[in-house]
N, C-alpha and C. Protein backbone atom coordinates (compact mmCIF):
# COMPACT_ATOMS: atom_id res chain seq x y z
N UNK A 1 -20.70 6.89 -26.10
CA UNK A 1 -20.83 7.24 -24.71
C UNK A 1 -20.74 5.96 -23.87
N UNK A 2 -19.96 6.25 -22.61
CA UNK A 2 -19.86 5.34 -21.98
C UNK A 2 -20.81 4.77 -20.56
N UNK A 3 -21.21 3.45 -20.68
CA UNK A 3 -22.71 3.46 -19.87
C UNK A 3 -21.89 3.88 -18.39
N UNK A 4 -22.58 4.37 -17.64
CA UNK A 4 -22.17 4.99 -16.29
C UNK A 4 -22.28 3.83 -15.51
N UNK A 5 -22.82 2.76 -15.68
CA UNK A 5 -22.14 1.72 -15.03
C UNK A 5 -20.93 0.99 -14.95
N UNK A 6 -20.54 1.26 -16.07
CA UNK A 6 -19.16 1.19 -16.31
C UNK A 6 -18.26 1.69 -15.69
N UNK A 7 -18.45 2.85 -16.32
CA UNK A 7 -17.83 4.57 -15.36
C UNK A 7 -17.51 4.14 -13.82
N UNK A 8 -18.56 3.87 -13.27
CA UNK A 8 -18.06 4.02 -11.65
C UNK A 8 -17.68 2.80 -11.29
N UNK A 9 -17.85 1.47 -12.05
CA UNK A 9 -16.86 0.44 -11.59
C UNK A 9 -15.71 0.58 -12.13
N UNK A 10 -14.72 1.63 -13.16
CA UNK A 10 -14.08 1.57 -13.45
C UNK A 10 -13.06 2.86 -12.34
N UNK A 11 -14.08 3.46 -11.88
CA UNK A 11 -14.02 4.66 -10.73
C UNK A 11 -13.62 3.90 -9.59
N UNK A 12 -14.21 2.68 -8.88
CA UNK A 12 -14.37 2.66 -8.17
C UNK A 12 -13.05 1.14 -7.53
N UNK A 13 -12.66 0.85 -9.00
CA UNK A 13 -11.53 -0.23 -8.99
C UNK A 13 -9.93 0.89 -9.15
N UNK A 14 -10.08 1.69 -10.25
CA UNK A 14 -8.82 2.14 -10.44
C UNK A 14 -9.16 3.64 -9.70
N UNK A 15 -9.92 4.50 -9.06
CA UNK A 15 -9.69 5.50 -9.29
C UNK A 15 -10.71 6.76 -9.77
N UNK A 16 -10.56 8.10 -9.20
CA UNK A 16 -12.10 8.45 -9.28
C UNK A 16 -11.18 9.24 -10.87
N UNK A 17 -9.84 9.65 -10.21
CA UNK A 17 -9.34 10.83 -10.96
C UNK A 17 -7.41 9.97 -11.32
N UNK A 18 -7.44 9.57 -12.44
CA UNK A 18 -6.59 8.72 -12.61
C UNK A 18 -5.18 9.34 -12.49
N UNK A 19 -4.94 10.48 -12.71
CA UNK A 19 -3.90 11.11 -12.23
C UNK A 19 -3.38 11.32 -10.67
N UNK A 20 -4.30 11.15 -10.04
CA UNK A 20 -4.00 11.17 -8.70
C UNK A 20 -4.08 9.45 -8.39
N UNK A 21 -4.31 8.66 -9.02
CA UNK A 21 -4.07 7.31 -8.46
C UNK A 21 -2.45 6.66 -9.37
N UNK A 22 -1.63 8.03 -10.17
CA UNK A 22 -0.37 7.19 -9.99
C UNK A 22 0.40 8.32 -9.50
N UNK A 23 -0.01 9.33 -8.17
CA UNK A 23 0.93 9.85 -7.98
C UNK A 23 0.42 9.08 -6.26
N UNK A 24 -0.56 8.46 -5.91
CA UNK A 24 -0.27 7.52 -4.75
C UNK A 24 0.06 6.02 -5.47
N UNK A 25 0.45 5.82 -6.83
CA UNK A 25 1.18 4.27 -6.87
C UNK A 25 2.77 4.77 -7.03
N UNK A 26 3.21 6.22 -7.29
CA UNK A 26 4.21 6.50 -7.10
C UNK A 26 4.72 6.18 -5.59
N UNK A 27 3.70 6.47 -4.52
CA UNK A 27 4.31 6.56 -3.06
C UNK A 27 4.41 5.09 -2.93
N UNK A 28 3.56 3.92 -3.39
CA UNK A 28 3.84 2.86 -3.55
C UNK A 28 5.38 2.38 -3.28
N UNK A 29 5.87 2.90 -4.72
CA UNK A 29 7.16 2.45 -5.04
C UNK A 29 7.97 3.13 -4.01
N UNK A 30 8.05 3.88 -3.48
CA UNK A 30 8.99 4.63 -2.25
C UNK A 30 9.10 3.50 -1.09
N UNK A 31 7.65 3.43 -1.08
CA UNK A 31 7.51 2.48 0.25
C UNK A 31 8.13 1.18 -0.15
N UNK A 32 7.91 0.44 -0.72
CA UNK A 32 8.57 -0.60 -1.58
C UNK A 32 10.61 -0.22 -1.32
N UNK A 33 10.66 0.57 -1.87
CA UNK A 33 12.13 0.90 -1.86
C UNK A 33 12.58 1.04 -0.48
N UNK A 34 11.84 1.55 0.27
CA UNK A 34 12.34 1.52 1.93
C UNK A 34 11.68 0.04 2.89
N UNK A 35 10.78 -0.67 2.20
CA UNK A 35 10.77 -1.74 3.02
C UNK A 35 11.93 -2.51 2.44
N UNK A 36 12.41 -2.71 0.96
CA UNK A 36 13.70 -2.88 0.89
C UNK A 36 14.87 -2.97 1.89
N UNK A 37 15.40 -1.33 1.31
CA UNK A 37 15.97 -1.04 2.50
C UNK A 37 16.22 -1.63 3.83
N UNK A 38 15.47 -1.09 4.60
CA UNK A 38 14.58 -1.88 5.98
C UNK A 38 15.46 -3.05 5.90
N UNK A 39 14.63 -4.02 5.19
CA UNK A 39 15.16 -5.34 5.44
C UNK A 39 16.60 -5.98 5.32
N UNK A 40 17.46 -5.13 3.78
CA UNK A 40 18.74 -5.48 4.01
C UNK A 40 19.81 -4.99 5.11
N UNK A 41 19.20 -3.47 5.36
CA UNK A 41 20.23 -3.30 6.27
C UNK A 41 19.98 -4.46 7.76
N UNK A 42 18.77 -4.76 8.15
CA UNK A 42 18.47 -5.80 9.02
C UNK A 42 19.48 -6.58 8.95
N UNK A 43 19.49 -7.14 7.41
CA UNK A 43 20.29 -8.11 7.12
C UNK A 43 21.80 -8.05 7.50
N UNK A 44 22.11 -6.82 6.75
CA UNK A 44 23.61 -7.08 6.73
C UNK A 44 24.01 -6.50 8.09
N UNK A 45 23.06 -5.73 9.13
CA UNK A 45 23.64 -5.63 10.26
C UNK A 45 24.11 -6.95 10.97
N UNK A 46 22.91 -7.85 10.72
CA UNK A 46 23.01 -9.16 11.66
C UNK A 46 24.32 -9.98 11.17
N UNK A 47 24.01 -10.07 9.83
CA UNK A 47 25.10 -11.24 9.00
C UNK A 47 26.33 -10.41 9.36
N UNK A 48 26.65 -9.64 7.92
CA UNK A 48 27.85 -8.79 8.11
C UNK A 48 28.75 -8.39 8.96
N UNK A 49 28.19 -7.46 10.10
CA UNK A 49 28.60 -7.06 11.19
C UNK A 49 28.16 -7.19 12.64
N UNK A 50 27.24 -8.30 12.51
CA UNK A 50 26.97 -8.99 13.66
C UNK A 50 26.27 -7.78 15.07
N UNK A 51 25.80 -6.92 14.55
CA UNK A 51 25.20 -5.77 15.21
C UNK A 51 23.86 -6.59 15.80
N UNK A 52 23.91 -7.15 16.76
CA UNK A 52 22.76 -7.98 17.67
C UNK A 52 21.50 -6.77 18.08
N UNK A 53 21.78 -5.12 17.79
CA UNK A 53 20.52 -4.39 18.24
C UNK A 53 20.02 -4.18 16.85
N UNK A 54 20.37 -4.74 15.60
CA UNK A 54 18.98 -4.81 14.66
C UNK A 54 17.96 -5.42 14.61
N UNK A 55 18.11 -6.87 15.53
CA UNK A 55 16.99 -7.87 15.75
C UNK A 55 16.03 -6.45 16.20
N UNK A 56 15.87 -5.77 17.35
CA UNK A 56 15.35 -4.80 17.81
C UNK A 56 14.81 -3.64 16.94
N UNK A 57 15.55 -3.21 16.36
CA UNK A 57 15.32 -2.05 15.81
C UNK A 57 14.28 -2.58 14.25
N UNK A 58 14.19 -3.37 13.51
CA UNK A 58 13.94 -3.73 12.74
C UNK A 58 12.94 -3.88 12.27
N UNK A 59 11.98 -4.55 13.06
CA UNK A 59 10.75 -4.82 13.23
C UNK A 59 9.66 -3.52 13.88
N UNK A 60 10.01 -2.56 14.22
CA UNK A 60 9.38 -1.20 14.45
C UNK A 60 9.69 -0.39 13.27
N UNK A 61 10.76 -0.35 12.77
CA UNK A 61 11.20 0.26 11.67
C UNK A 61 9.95 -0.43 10.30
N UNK A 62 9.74 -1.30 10.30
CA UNK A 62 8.46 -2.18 9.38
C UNK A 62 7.43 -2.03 9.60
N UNK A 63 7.55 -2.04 10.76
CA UNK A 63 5.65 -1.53 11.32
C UNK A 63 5.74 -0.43 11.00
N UNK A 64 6.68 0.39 11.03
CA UNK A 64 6.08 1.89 10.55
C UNK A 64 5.43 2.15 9.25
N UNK A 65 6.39 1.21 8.27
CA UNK A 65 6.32 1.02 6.75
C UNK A 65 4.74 0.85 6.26
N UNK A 66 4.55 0.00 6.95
CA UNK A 66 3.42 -0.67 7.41
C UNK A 66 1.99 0.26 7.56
N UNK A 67 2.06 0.74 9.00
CA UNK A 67 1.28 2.06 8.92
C UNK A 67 1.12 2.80 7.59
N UNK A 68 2.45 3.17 7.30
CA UNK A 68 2.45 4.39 6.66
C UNK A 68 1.40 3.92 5.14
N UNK A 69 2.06 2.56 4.94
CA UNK A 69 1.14 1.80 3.36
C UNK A 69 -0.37 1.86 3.66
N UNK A 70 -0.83 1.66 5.13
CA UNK A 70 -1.95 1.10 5.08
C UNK A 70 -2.57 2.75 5.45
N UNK A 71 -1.79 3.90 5.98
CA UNK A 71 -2.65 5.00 6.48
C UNK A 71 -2.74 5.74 4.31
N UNK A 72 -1.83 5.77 3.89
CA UNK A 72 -2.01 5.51 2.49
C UNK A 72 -2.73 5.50 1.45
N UNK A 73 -3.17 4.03 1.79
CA UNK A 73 -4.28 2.91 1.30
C UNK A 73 -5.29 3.52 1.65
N UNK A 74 -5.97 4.50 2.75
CA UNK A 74 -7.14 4.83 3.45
C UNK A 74 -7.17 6.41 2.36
N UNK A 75 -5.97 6.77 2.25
CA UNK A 75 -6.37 8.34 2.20
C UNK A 75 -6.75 8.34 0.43
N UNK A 76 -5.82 7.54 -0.04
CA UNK A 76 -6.36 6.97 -1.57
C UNK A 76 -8.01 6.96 -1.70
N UNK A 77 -8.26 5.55 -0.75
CA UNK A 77 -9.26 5.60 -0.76
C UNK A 77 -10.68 6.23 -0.73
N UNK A 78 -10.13 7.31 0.77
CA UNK A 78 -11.20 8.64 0.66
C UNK A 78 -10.75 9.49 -0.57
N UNK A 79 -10.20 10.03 -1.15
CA UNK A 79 -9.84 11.13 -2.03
C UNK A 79 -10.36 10.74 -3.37
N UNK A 80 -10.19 9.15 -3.67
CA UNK A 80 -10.01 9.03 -5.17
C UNK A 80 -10.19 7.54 -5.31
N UNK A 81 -11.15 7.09 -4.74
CA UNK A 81 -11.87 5.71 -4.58
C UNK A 81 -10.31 4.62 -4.80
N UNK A 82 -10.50 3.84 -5.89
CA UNK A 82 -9.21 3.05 -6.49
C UNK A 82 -9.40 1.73 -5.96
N UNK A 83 -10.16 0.67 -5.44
CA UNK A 83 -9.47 -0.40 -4.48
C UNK A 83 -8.39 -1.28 -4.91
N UNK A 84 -8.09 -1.24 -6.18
CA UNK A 84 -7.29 -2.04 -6.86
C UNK A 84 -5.87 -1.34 -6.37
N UNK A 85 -5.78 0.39 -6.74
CA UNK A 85 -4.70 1.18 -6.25
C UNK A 85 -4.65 1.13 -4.94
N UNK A 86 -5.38 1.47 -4.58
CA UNK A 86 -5.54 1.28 -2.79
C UNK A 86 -4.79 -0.14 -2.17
N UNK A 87 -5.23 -1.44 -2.36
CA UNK A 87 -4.41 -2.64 -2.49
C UNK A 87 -2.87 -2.54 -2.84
N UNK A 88 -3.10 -1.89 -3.93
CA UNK A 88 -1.36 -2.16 -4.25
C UNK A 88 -0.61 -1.27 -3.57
N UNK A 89 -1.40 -0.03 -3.04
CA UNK A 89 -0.72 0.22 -1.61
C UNK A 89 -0.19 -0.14 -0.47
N UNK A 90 -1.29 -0.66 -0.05
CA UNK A 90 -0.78 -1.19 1.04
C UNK A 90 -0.12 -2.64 0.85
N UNK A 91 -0.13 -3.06 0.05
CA UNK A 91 0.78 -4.70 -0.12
C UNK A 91 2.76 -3.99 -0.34
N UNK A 92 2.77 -2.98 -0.40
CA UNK A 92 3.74 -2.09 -1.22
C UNK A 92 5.33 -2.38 -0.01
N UNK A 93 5.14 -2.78 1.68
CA UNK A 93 6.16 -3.47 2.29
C UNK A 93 6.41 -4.84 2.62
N UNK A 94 5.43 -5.55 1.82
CA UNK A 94 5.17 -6.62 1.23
C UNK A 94 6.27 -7.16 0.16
N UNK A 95 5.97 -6.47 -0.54
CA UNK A 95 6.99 -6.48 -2.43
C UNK A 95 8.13 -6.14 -2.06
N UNK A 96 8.67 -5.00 -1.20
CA UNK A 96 9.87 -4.90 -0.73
C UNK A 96 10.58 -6.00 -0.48
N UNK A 97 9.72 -6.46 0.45
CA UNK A 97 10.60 -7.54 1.63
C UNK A 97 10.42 -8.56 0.44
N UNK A 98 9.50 -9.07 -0.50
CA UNK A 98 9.93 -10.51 -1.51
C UNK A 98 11.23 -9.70 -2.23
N UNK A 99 11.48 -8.26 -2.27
CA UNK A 99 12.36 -8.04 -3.57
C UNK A 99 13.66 -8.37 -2.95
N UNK A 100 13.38 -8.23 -1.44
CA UNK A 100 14.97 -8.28 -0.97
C UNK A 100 15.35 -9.81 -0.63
N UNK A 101 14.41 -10.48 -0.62
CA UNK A 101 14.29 -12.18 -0.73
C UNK A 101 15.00 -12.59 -1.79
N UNK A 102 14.42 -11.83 -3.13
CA UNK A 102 15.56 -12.59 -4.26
C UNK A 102 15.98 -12.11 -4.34
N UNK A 103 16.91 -11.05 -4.17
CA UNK A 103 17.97 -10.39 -4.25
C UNK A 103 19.13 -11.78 -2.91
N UNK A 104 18.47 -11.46 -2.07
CA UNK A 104 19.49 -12.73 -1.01
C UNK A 104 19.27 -13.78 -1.73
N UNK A 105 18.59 -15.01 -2.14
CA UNK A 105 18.88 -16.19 -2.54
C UNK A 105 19.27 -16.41 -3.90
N UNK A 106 19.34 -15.12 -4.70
CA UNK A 106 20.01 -15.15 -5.99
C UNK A 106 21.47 -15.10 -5.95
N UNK A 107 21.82 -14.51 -4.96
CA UNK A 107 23.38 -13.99 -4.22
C UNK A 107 23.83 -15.06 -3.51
N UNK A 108 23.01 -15.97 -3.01
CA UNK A 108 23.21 -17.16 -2.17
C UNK A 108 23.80 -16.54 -0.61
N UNK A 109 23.29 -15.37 -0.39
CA UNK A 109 23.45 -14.69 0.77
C UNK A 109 23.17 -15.72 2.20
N UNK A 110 23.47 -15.53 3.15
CA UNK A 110 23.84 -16.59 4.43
C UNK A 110 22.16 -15.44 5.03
N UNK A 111 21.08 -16.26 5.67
CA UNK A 111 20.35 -15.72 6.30
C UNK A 111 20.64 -15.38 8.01
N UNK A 112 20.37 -14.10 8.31
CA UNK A 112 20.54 -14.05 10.00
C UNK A 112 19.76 -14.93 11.02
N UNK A 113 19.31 -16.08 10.33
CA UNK A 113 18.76 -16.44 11.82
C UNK A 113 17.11 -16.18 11.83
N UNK A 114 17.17 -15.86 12.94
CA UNK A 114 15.62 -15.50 13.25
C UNK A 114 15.66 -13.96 13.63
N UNK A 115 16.80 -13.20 12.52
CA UNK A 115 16.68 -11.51 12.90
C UNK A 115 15.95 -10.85 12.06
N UNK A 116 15.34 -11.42 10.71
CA UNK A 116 13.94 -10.57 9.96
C UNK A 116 12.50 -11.94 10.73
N UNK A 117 12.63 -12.84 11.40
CA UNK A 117 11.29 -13.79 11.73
C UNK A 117 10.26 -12.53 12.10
N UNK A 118 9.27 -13.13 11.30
CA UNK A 118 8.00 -12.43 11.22
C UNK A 118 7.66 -11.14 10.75
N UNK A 119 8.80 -10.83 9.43
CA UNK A 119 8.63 -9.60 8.88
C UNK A 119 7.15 -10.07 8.06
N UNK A 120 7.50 -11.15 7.51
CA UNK A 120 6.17 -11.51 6.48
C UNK A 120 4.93 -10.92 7.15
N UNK A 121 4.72 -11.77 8.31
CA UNK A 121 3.37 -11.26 9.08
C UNK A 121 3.04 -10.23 9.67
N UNK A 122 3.83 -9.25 9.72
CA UNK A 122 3.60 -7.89 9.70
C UNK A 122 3.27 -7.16 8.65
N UNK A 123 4.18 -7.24 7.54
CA UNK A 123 3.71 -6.96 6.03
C UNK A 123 2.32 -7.85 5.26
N UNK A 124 1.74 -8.55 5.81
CA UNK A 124 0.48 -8.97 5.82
C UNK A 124 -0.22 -8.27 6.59
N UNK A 125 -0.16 -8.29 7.83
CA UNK A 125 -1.32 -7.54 8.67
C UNK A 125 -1.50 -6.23 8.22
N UNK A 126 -0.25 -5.10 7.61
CA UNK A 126 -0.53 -4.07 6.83
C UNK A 126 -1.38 -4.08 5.94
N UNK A 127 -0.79 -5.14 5.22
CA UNK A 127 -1.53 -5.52 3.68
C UNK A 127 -3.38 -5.39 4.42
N UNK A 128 -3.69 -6.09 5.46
CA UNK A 128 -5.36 -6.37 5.35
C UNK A 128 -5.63 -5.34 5.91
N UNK A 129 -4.93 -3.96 6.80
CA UNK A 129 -5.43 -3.02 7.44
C UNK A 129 -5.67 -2.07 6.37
N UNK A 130 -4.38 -2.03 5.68
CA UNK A 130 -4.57 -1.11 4.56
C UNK A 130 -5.77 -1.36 3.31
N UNK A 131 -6.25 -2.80 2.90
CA UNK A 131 -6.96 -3.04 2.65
C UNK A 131 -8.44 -2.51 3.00
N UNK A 132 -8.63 -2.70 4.22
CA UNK A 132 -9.85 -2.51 4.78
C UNK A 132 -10.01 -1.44 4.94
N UNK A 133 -8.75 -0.44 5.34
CA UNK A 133 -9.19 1.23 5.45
C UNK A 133 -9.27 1.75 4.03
N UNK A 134 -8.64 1.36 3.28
CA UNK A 134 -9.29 1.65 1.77
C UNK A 134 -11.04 1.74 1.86
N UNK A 135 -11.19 0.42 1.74
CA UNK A 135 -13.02 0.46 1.53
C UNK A 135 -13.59 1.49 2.84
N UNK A 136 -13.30 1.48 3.70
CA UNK A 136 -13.87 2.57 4.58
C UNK A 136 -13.67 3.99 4.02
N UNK A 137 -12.39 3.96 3.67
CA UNK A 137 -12.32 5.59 2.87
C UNK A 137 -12.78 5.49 1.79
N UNK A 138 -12.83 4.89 0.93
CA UNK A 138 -13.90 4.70 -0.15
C UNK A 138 -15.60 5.03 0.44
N UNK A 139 -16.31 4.02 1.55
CA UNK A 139 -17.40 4.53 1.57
C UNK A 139 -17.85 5.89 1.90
N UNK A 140 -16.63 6.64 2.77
CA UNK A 140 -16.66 7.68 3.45
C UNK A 140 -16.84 8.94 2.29
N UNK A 141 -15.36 8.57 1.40
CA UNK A 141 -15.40 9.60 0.66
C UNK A 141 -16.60 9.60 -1.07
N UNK A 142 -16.99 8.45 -0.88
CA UNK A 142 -18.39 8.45 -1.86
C UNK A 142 -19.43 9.37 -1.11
N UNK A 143 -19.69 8.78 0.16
CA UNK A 143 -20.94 9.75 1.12
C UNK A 143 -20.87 10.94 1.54
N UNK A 144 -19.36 11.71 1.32
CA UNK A 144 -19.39 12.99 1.40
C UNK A 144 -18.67 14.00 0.05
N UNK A 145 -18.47 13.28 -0.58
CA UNK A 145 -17.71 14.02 -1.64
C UNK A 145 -18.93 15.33 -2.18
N UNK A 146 -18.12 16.33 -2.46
CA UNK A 146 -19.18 17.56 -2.87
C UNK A 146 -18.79 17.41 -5.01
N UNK A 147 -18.67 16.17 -5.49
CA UNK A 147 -19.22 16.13 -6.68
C UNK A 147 -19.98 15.21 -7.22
N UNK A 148 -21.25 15.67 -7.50
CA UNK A 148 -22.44 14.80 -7.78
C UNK A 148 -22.47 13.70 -8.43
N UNK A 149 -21.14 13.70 -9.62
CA UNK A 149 -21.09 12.38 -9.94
C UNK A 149 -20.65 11.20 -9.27
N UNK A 150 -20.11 11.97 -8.48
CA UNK A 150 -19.27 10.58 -7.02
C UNK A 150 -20.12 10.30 -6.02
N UNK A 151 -20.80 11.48 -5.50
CA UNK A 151 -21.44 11.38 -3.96
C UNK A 151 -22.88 10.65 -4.25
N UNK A 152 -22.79 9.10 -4.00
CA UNK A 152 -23.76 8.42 -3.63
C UNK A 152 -25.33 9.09 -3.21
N UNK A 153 -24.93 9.94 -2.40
CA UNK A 153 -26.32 10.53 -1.93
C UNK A 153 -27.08 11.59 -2.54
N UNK A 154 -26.77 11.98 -3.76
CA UNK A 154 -26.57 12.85 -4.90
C UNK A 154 -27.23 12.13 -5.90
N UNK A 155 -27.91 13.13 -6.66
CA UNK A 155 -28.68 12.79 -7.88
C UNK A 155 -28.03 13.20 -9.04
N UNK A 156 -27.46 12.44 -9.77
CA UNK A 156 -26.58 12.78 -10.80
C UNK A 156 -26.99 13.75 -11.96
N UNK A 157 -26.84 14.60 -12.29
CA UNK A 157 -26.89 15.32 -13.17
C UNK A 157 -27.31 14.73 -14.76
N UNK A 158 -28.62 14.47 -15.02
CA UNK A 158 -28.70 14.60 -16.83
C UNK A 158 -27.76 15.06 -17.67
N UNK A 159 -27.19 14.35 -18.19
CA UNK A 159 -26.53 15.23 -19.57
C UNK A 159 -27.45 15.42 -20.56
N UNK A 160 -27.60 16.74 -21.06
CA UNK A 160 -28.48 17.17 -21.90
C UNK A 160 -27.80 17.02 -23.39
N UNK A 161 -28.21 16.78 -24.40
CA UNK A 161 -27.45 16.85 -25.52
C UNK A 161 -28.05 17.82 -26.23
């Protein structure tokens, strides 16, 4: 048997219900694949075809990414604790934008300029919102969850043998 201290730090890093913490590291990878996205077409609008309204469009198009990782990261959090999953949520338009980094300097691709400047720091500020609404949905959904082994304010059930 496993000591229940264990149990809920292992609850409370990966996950209350481990099946539901890889069908939100699945949404992970989506988001990942569209901050991708995101960023090359940025790219090859600016480089390629010299389309001067991606500087514009680009950077809202990320913040959304953004949101979406870090609103995510929160709902993980309330539903199915995870902070470790929760994290790798929201870092998830983060990894995009490094994947599309080496993908350009492996290619020796020509950079636009200053038409992705300050994607990083947007995909950071996600990263710590999504972060932080994790542990809030974490405390939230410990203090109201209706199963006794989760809900903090709850007296856990004896197992009788």
């Amino acid at each position: 048997m496993v000591d229940p201290r264990v149990r809920t730090a292992f609850e409370l890093l990966f996950g209350y219900e481990q099946g539901r913490s890889g069908i939100y590291l699945a949404y992970a990878a989506i988001v990942v694949a569209l901050a991708f996205v995101v960023t090359a077409s940025v790219w090859g609008g600016l480089t390629v075809f010299g389309f001067e309204r991606f500087r514009a469009v680009g950077r809202p198009l990320l913040l959304g990414l953004c949101g979406l990782a870090a609103v995510l990261a929160g709902l993980h959090g309330y539903a199915n604790d995870g902070l470790v999953v929760g994290a790798t949520v929201a870092i998830a338009p983060f990894a995009g934008l490094l994947a599309w980094g080496s993908v350009a300097v492996s290619l020796d691709l020509a950079t636009p300029g200053a038409g992705q400047a300050g994607f990083d720091r947007l995909a950071l500020l996600g990263f710590v919102t999504g972060v932080l609404l994790t542990l809030v949905g974490t405390m939230v959904g410990r203090l109201t969850s209706s199963d006794p082994a989760r809900n903090v304010r709850e007296e856990t059930p004896l197992d009788s043998d």
